[in-house]
C-alpha atoms as a PDB file:
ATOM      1  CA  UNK A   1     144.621 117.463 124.472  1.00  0.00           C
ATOM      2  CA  UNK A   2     143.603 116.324 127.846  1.00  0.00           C
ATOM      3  CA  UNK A   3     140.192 117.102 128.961  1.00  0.00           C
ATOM      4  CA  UNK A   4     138.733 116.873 132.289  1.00  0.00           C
ATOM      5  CA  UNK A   5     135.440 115.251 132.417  1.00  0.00           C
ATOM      6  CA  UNK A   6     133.374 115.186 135.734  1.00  0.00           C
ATOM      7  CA  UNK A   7     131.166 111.823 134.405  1.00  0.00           C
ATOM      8  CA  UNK A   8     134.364 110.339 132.311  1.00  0.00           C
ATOM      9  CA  UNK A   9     137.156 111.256 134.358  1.00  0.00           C
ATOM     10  CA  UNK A  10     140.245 112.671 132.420  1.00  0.00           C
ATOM     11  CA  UNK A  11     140.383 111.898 128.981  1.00  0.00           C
ATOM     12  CA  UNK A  12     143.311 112.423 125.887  1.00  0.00           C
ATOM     13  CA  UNK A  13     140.848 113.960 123.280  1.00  0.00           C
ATOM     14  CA  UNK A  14     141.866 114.272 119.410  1.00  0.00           C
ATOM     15  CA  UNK A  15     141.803 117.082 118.441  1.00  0.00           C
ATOM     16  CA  UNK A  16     139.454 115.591 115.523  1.00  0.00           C
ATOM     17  CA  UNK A  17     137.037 114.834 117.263  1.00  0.00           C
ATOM     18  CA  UNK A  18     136.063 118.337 118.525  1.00  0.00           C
ATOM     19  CA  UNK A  19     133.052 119.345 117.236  1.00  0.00           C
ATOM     20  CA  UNK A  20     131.728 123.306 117.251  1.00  0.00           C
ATOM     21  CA  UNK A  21     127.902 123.915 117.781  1.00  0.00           C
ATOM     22  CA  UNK A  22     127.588 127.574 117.128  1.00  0.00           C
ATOM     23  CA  UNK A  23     124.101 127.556 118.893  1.00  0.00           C
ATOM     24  CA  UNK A  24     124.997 125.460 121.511  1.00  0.00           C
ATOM     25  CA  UNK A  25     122.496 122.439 122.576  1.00  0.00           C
ATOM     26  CA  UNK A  26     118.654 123.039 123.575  1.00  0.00           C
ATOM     27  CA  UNK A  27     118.963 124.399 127.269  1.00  0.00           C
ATOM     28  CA  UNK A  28     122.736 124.340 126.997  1.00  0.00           C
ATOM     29  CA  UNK A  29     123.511 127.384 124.802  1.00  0.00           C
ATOM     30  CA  UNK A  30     126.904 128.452 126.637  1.00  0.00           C
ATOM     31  CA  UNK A  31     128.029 124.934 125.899  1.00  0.00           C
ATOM     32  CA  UNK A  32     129.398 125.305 121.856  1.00  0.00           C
ATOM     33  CA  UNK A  33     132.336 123.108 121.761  1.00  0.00           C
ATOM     34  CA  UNK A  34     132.550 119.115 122.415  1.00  0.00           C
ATOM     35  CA  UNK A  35     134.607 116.303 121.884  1.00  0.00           C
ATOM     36  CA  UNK A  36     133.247 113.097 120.005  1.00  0.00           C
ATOM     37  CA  UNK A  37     134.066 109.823 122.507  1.00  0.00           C
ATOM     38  CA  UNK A  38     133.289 106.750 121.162  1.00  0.00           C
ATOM     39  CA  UNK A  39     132.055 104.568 124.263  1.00  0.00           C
ATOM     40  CA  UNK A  40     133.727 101.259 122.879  1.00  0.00           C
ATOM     41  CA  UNK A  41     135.241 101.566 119.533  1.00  0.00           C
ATOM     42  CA  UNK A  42     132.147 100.045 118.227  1.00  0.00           C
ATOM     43  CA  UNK A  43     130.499 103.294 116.167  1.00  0.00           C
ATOM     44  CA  UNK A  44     126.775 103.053 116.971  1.00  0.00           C
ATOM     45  CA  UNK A  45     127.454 105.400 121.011  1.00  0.00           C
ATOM     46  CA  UNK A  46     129.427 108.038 121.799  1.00  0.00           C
ATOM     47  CA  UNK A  47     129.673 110.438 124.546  1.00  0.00           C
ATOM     48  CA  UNK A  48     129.188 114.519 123.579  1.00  0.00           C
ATOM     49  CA  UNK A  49     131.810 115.883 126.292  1.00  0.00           C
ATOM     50  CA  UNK A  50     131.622 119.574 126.597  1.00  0.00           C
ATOM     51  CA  UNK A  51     134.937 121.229 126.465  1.00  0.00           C
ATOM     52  CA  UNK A  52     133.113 123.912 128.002  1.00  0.00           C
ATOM     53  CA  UNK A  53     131.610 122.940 130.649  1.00  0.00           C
ATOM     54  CA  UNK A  54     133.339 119.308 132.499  1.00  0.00           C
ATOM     55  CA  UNK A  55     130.086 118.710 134.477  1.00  0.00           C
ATOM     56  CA  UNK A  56     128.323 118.228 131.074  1.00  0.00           C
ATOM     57  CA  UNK A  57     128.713 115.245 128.495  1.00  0.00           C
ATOM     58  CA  UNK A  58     125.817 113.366 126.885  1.00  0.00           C
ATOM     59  CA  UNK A  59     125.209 110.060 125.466  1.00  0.00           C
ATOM     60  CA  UNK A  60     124.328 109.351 122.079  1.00  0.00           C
ATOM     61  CA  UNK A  61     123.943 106.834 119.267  1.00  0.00           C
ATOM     62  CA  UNK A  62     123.739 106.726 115.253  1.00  0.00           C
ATOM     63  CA  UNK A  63     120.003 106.037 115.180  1.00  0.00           C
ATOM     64  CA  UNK A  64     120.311 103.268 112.363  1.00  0.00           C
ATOM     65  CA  UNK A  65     121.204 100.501 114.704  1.00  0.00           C
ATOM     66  CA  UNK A  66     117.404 100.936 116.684  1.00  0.00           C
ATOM     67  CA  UNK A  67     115.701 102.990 114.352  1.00  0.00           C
ATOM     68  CA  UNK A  68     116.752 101.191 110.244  1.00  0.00           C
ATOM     69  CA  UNK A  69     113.628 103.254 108.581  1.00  0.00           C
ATOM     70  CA  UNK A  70     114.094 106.521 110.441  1.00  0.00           C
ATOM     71  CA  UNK A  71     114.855 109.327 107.745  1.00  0.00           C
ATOM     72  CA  UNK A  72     115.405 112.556 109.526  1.00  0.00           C
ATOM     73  CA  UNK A  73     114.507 115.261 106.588  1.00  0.00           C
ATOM     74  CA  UNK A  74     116.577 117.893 107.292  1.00  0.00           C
ATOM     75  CA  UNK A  75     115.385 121.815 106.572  1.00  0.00           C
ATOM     76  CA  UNK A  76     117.241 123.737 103.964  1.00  0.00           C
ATOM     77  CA  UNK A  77     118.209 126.379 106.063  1.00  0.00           C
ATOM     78  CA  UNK A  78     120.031 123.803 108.651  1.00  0.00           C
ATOM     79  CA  UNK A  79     121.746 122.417 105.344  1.00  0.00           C
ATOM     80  CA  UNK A  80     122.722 125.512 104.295  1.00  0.00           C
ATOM     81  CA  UNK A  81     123.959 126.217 107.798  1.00  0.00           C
ATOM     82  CA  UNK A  82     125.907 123.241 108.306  1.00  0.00           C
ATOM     83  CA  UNK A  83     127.731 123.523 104.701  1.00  0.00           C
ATOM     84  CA  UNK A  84     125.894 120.518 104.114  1.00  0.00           C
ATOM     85  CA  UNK A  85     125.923 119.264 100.062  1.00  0.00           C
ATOM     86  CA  UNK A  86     125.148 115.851 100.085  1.00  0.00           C
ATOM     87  CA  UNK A  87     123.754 113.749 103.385  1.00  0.00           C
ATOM     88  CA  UNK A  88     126.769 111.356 103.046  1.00  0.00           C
ATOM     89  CA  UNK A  89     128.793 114.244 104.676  1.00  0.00           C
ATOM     90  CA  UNK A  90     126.619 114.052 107.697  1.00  0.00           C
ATOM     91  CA  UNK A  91     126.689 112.444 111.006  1.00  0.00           C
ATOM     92  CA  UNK A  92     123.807 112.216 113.014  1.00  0.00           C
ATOM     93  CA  UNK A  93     123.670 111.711 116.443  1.00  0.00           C
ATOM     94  CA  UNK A  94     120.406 110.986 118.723  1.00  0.00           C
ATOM     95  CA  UNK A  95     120.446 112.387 122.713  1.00  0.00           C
ATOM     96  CA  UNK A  96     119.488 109.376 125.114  1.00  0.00           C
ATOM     97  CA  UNK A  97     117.761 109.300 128.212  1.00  0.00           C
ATOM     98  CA  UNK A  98     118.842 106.616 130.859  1.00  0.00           C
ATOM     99  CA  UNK A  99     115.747 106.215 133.005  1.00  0.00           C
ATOM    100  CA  UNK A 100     117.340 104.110 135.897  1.00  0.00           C
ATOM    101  CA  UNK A 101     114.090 103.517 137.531  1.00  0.00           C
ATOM    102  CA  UNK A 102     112.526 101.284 134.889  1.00  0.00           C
ATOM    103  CA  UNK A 103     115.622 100.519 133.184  1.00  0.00           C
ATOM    104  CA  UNK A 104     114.451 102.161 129.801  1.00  0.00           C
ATOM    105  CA  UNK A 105     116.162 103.806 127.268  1.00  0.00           C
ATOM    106  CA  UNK A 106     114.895 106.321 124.779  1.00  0.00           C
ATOM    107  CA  UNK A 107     116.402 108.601 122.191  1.00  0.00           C
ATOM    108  CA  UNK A 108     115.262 111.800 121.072  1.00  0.00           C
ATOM    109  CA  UNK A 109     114.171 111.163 117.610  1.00  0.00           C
ATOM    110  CA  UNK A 110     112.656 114.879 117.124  1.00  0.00           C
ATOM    111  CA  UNK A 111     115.859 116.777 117.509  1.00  0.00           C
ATOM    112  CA  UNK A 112     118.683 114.983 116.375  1.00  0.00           C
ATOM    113  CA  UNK A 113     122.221 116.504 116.298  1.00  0.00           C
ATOM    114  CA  UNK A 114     123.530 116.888 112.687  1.00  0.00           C
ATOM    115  CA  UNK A 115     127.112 117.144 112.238  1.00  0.00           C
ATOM    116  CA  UNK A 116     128.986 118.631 109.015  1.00  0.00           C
ATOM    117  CA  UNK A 117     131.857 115.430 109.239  1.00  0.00           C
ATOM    118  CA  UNK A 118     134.572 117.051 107.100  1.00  0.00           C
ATOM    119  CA  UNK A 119     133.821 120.483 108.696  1.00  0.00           C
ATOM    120  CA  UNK A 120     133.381 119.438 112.229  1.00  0.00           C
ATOM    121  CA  UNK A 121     130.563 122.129 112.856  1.00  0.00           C
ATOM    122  CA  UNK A 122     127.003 120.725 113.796  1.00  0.00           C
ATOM    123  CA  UNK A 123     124.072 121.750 115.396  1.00  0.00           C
ATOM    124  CA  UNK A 124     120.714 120.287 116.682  1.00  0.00           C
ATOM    125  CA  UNK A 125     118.195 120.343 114.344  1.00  0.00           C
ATOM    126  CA  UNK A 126     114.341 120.485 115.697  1.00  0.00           C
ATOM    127  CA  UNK A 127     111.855 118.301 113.052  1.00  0.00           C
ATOM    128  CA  UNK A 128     108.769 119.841 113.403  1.00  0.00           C
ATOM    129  CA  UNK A 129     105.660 118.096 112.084  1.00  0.00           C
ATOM    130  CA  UNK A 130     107.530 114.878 111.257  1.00  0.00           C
ATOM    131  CA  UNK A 131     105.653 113.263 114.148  1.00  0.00           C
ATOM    132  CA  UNK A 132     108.742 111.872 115.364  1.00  0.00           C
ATOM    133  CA  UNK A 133     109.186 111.080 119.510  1.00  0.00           C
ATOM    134  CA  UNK A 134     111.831 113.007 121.979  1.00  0.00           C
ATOM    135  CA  UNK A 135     111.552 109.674 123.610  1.00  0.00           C
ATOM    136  CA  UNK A 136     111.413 106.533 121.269  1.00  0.00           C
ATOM    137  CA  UNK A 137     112.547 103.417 122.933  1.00  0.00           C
ATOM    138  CA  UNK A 138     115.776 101.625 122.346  1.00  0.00           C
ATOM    139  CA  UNK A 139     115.161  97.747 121.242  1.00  0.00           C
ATOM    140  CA  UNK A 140     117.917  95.989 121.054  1.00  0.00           C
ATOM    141  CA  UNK A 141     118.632  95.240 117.422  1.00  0.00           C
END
């Protein structure tokens, strides 16, 4: 399916790779559907493309490649939600922030996106009192 991006341009999208977020994003509600783009074939960033909305896309990364000893515990009722059985069925995603001024990067550790793989259905899951950071710096591995 093509898919017109405003930050990517036009892009051939899987099918696949569309992922449905019944409650949208924090601050992006109306936004529910988005295709999974894999910035370089490499697996650790990807861009969340709304199919919604082509003005809106987001960068993210598997947090294991910056963050080896983070273990997100996720609620039961987000579990239950996702149709989640066992955490090998997950993918999770962490939101970055580009801050161009300082040339820093930082991912939101505190509400990662959780993804049901097999079911394609995910949704952003807020940690609270894990004491994790909505803006952890990135350190090159």
């Amino acid at each position: 399916m093509l898919v017109a991006s405003t930050r990517l341009g036009d892009l051939d999208i899987d099918e696949n790779t569309v992922l449905e977020f019944a409650d949208g994003l924090l601050g992006f509600g109306s936004a529910r559907r988005f295709a999974l783009v894999d910035t370089h074939d490499t697996g650790t960033y990807y861009w969340l493309q709304s199919l919604d909305d082509s003005g809106l896309a987001f960068l993210t990364v598997r947090p294991w490649a910056f963050f080896p000893d983070y273990e997100p515990e996720l609620p039961e009722a987000d579990r239950v939600a996702l149709g989640l059985e066992d955490a090998a069925d997950a993918l999770v995603l962490c939101l970055l922030t580009v801050d161009r001024a300082t040339s820093s990067i930082t991912a939101n550790l505190l509400g990662p996106l959780v993804v049901n793989a097999a079911a394609k259905v995910g949704r952003q899951v807020v940690l609270t009192d894990s004491g994790l950071s909505t803006r952890a710096p990135l350190a090159v591995p």
